[in-house]
C-alpha atoms as a PDB file:
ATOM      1  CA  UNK A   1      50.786-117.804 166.008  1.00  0.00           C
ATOM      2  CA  UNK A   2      52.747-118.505 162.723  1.00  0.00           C
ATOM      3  CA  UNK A   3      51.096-121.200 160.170  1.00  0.00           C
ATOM      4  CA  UNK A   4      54.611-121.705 158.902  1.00  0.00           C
ATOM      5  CA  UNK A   5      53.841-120.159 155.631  1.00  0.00           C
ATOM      6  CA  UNK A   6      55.062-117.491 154.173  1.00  0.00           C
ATOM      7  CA  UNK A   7      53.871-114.892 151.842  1.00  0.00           C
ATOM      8  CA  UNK A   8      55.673-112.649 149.833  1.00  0.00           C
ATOM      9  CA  UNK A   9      54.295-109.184 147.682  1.00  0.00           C
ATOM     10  CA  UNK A  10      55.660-111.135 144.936  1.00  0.00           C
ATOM     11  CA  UNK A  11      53.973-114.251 145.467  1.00  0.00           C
ATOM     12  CA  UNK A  12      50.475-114.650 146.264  1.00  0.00           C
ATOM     13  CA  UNK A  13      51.265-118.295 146.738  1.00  0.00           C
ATOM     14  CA  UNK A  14      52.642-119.138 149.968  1.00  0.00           C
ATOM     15  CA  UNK A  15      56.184-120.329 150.687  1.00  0.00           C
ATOM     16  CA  UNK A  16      59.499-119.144 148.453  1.00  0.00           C
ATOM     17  CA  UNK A  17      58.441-117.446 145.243  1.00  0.00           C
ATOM     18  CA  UNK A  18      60.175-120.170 143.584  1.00  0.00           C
ATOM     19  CA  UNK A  19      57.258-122.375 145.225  1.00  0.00           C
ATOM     20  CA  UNK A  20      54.608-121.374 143.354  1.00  0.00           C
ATOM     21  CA  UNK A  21      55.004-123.196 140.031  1.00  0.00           C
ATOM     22  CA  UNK A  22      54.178-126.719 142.461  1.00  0.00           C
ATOM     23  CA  UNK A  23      50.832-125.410 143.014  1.00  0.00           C
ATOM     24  CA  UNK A  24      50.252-124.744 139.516  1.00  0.00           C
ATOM     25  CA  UNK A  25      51.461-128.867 139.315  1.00  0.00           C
ATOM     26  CA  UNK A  26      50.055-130.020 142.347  1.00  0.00           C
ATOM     27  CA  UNK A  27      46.611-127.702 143.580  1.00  0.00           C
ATOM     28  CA  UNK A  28      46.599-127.148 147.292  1.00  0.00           C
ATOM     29  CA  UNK A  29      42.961-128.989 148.302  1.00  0.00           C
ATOM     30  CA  UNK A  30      41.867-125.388 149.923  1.00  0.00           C
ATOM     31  CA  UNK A  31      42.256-123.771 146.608  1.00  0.00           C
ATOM     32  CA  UNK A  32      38.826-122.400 145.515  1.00  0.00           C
ATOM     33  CA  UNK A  33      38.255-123.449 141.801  1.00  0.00           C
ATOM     34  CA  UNK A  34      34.804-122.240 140.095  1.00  0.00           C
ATOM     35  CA  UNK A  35      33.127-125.171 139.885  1.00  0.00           C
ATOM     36  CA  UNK A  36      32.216-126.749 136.273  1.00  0.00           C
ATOM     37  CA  UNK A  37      28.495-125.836 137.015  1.00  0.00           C
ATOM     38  CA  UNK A  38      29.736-122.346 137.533  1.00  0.00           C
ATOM     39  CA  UNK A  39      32.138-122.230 134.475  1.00  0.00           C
ATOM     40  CA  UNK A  40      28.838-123.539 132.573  1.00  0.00           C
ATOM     41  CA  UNK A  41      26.771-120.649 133.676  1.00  0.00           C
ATOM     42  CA  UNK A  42      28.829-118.044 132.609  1.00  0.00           C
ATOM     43  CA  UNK A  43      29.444-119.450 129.357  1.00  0.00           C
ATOM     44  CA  UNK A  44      26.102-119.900 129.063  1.00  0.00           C
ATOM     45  CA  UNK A  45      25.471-116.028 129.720  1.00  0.00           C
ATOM     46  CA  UNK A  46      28.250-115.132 127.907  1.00  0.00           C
ATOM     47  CA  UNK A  47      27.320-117.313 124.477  1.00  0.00           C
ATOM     48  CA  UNK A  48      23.563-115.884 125.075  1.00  0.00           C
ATOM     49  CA  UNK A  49      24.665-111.979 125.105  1.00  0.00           C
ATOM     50  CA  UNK A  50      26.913-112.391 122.296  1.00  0.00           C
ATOM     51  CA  UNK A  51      24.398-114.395 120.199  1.00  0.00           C
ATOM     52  CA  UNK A  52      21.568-111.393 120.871  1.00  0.00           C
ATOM     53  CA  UNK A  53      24.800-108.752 119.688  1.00  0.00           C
ATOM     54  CA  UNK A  54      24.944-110.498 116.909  1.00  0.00           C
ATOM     55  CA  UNK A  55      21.989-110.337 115.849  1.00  0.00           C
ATOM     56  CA  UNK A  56      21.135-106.910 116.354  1.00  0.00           C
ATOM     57  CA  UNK A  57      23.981-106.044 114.340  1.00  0.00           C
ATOM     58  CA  UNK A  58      22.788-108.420 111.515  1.00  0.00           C
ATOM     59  CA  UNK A  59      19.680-107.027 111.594  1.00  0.00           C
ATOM     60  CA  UNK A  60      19.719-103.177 112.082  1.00  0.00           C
ATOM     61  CA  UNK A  61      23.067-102.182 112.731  1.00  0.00           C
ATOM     62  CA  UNK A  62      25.421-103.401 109.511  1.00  0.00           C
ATOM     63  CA  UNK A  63      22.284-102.643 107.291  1.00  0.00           C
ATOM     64  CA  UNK A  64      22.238 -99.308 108.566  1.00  0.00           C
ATOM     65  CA  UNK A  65      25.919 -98.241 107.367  1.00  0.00           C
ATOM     66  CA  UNK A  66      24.566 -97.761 103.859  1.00  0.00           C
ATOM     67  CA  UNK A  67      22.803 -94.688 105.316  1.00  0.00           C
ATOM     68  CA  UNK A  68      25.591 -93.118 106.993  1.00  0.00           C
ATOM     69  CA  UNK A  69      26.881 -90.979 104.014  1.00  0.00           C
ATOM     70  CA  UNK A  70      29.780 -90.935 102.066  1.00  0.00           C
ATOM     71  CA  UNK A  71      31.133 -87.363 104.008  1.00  0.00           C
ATOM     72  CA  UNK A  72      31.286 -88.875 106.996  1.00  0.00           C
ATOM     73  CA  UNK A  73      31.741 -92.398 106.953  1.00  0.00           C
ATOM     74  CA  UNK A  74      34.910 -93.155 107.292  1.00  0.00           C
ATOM     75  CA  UNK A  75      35.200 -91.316 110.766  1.00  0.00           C
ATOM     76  CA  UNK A  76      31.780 -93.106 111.689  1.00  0.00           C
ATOM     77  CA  UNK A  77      33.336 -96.615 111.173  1.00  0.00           C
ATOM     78  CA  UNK A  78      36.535 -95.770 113.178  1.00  0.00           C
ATOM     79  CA  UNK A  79      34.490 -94.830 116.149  1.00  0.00           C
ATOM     80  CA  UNK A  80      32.161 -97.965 115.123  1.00  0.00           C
ATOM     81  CA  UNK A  81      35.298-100.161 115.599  1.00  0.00           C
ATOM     82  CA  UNK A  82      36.787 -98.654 118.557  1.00  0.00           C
ATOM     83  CA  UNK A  83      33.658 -98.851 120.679  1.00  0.00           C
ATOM     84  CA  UNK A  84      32.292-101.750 119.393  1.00  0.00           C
ATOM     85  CA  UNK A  85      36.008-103.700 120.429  1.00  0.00           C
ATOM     86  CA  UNK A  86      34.974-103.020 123.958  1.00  0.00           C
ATOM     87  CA  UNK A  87      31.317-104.371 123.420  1.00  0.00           C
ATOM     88  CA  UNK A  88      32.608-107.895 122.332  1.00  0.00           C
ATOM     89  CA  UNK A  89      36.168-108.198 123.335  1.00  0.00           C
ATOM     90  CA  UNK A  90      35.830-108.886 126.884  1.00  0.00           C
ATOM     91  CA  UNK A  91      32.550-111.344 126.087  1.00  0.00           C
ATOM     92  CA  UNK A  92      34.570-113.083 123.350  1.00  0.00           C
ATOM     93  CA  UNK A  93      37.215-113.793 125.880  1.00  0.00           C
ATOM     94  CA  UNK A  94      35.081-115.093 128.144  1.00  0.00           C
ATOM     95  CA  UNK A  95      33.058-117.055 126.162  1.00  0.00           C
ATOM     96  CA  UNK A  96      36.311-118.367 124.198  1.00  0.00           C
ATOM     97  CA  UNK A  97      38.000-119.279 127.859  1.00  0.00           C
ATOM     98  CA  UNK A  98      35.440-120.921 129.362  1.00  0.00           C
ATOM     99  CA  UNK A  99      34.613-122.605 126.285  1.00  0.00           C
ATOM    100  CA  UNK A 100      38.040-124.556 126.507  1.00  0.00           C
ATOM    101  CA  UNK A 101      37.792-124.809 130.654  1.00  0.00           C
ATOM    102  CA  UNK A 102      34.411-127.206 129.678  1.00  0.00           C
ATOM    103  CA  UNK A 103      36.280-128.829 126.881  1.00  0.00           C
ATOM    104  CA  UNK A 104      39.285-129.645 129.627  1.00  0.00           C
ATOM    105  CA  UNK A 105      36.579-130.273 132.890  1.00  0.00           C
ATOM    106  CA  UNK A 106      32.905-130.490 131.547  1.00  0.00           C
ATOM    107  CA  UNK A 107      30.513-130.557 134.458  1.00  0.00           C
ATOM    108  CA  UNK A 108      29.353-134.141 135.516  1.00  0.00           C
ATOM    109  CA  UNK A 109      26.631-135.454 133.247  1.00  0.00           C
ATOM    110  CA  UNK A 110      27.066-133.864 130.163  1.00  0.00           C
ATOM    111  CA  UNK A 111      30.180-135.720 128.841  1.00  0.00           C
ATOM    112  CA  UNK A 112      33.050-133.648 126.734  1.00  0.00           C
ATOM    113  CA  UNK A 113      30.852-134.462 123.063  1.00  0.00           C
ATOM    114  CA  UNK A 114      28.874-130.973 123.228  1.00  0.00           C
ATOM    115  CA  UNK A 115      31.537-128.874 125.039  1.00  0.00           C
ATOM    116  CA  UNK A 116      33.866-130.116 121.926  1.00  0.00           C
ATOM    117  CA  UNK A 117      31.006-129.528 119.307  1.00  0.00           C
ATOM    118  CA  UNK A 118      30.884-125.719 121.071  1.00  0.00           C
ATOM    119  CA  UNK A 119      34.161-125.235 120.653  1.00  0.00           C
ATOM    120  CA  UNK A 120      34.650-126.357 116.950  1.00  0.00           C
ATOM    121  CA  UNK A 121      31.754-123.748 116.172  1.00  0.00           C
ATOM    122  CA  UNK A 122      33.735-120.993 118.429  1.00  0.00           C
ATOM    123  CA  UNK A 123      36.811-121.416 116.550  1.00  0.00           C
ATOM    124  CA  UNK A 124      34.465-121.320 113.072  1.00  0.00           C
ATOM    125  CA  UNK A 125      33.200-117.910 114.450  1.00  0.00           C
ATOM    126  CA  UNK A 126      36.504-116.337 115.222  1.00  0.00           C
ATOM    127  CA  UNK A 127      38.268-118.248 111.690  1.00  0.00           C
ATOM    128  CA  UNK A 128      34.838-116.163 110.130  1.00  0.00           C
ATOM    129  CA  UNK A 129      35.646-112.908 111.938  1.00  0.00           C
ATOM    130  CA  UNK A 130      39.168-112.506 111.044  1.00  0.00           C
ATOM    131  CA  UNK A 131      38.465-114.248 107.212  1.00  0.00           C
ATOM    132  CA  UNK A 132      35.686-111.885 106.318  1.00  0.00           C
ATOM    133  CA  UNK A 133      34.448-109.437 109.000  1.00  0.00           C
ATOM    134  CA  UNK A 134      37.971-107.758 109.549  1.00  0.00           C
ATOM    135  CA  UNK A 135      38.570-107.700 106.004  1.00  0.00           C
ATOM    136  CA  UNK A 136      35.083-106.024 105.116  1.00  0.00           C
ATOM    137  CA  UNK A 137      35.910-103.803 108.368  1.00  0.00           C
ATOM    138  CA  UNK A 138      39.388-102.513 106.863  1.00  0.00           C
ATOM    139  CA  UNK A 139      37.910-101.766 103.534  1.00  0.00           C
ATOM    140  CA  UNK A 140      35.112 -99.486 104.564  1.00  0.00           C
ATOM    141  CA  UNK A 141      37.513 -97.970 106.931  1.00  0.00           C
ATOM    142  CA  UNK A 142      38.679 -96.387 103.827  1.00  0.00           C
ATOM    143  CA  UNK A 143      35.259 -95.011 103.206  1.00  0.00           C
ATOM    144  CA  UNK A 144      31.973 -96.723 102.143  1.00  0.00           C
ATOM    145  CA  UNK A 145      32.054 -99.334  99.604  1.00  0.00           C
ATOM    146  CA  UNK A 146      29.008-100.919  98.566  1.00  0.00           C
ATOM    147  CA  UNK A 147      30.118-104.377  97.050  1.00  0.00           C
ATOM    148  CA  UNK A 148      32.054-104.790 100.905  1.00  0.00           C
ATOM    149  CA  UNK A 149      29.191-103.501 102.857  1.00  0.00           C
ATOM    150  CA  UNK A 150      26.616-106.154 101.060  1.00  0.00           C
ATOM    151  CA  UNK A 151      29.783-108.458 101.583  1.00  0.00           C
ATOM    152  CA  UNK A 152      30.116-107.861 105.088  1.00  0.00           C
ATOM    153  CA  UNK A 153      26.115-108.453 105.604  1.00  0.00           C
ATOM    154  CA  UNK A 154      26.165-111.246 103.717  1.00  0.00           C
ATOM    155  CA  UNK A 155      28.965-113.445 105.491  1.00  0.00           C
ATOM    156  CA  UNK A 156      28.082-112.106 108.831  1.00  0.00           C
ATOM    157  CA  UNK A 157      25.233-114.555 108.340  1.00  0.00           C
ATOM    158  CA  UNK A 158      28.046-117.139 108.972  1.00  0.00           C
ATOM    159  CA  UNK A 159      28.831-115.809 112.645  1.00  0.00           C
ATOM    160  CA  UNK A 160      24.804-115.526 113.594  1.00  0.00           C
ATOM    161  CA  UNK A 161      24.018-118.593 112.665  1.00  0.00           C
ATOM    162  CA  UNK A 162      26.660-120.416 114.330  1.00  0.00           C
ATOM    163  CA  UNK A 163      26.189-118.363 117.581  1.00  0.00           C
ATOM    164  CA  UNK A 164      22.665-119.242 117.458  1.00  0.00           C
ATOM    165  CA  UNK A 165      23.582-122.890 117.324  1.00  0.00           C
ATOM    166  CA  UNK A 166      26.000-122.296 120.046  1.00  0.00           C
ATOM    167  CA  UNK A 167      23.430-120.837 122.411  1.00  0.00           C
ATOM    168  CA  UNK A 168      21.101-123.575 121.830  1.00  0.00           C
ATOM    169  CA  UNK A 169      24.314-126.103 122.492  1.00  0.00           C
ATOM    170  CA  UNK A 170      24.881-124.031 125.597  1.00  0.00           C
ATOM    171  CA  UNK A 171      21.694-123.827 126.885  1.00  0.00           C
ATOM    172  CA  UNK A 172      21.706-127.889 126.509  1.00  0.00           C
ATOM    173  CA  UNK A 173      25.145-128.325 128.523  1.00  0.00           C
ATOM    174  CA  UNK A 174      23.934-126.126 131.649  1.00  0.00           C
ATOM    175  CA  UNK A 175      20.627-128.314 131.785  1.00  0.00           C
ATOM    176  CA  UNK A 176      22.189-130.999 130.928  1.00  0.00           C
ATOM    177  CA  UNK A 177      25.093-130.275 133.741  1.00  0.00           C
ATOM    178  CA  UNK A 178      22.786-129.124 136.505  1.00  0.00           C
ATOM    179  CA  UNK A 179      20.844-132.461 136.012  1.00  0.00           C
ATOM    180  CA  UNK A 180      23.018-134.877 137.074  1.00  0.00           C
END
């Protein structure tokens, strides 16, 4: 019995290939969307994991580097970089993704004001990644440096504050959301 659509290896959409851009436009109503309960939970999780990273590398990891040694510190903080990148990237993404989805389609109840707020403090965490952590990161790639180490401490206070805010503000929005 034939449905009278059609799929293609090229198209997981059915009809023509060249179809697919209308239900990009115009959702079919059997399309499965997470839910903006669902996209709440996740970036709940996701906010909460990268808030406790955070602060274990505030705490006891980036104070640590001063006792690597000079020999072998360079090579440490390459491998430190490379491993950590798939520790936070995927999170980050996440986090940074749904963020926006709630901003777009916040879950009924809790209005777009915090999802906005949550996002303005996102985009202050990466702006404070790229303006001081991967700065401090490059120059102790070159070996230790003391005045960038205390530097990179110091301004990482920026990002664990702000994620701590952000869990809090996440925390809110999923009660807030499964309320209503």
């Amino acid at each position: 019995m034939s449905t009278g659509r059609q799929f293609s290896l090229l198209s997981p959409y059915p009809g023509k290939p060249s179809d697919c851009t209308s239900y990009f436009i115009h959702p079919s109503p059997d399309l499965n969307l997470p839910e903006p309960l669902e996209i709440a939970l996740l970036h709940t999780l996701a906010t909460i994991y990268m808030t406790g990273l955070i602060w274990f590398v505030q705490v006891v990891h980036y104070p640590l580097k001063a006792f690597v040694g000079s020999p072998h510190f360079s090579a440490y903080h390459e491998a430190h970089k490379n491993r950590t990148a798939w520790v936070v990237g995927p999170p980050m993404l996440i986090e940074a993704g749904s963020a926006l989805w709630l901003t777009i389609d916040p879950p009924g109840g809790a209005g777009r004001f915090y999802p906005i707020v949550g996002l303005t403090l996102l985009a202050l965490i990466w702006i404070s990644t790229a303006r001081f952590s991967i700065r401090y990161h490059n120059i102790l790639s070159h070996g230790f440096d003391s005045s960038s180490h205390q530097l990179l401490v110091r301004t990482n206070w920026i990002r664990t504050i702000l994620w701590t805010i952000r869990s809090f503000l996440a925390l809110f929005l999923l009660h807030s959301a499964h309320g209503s």
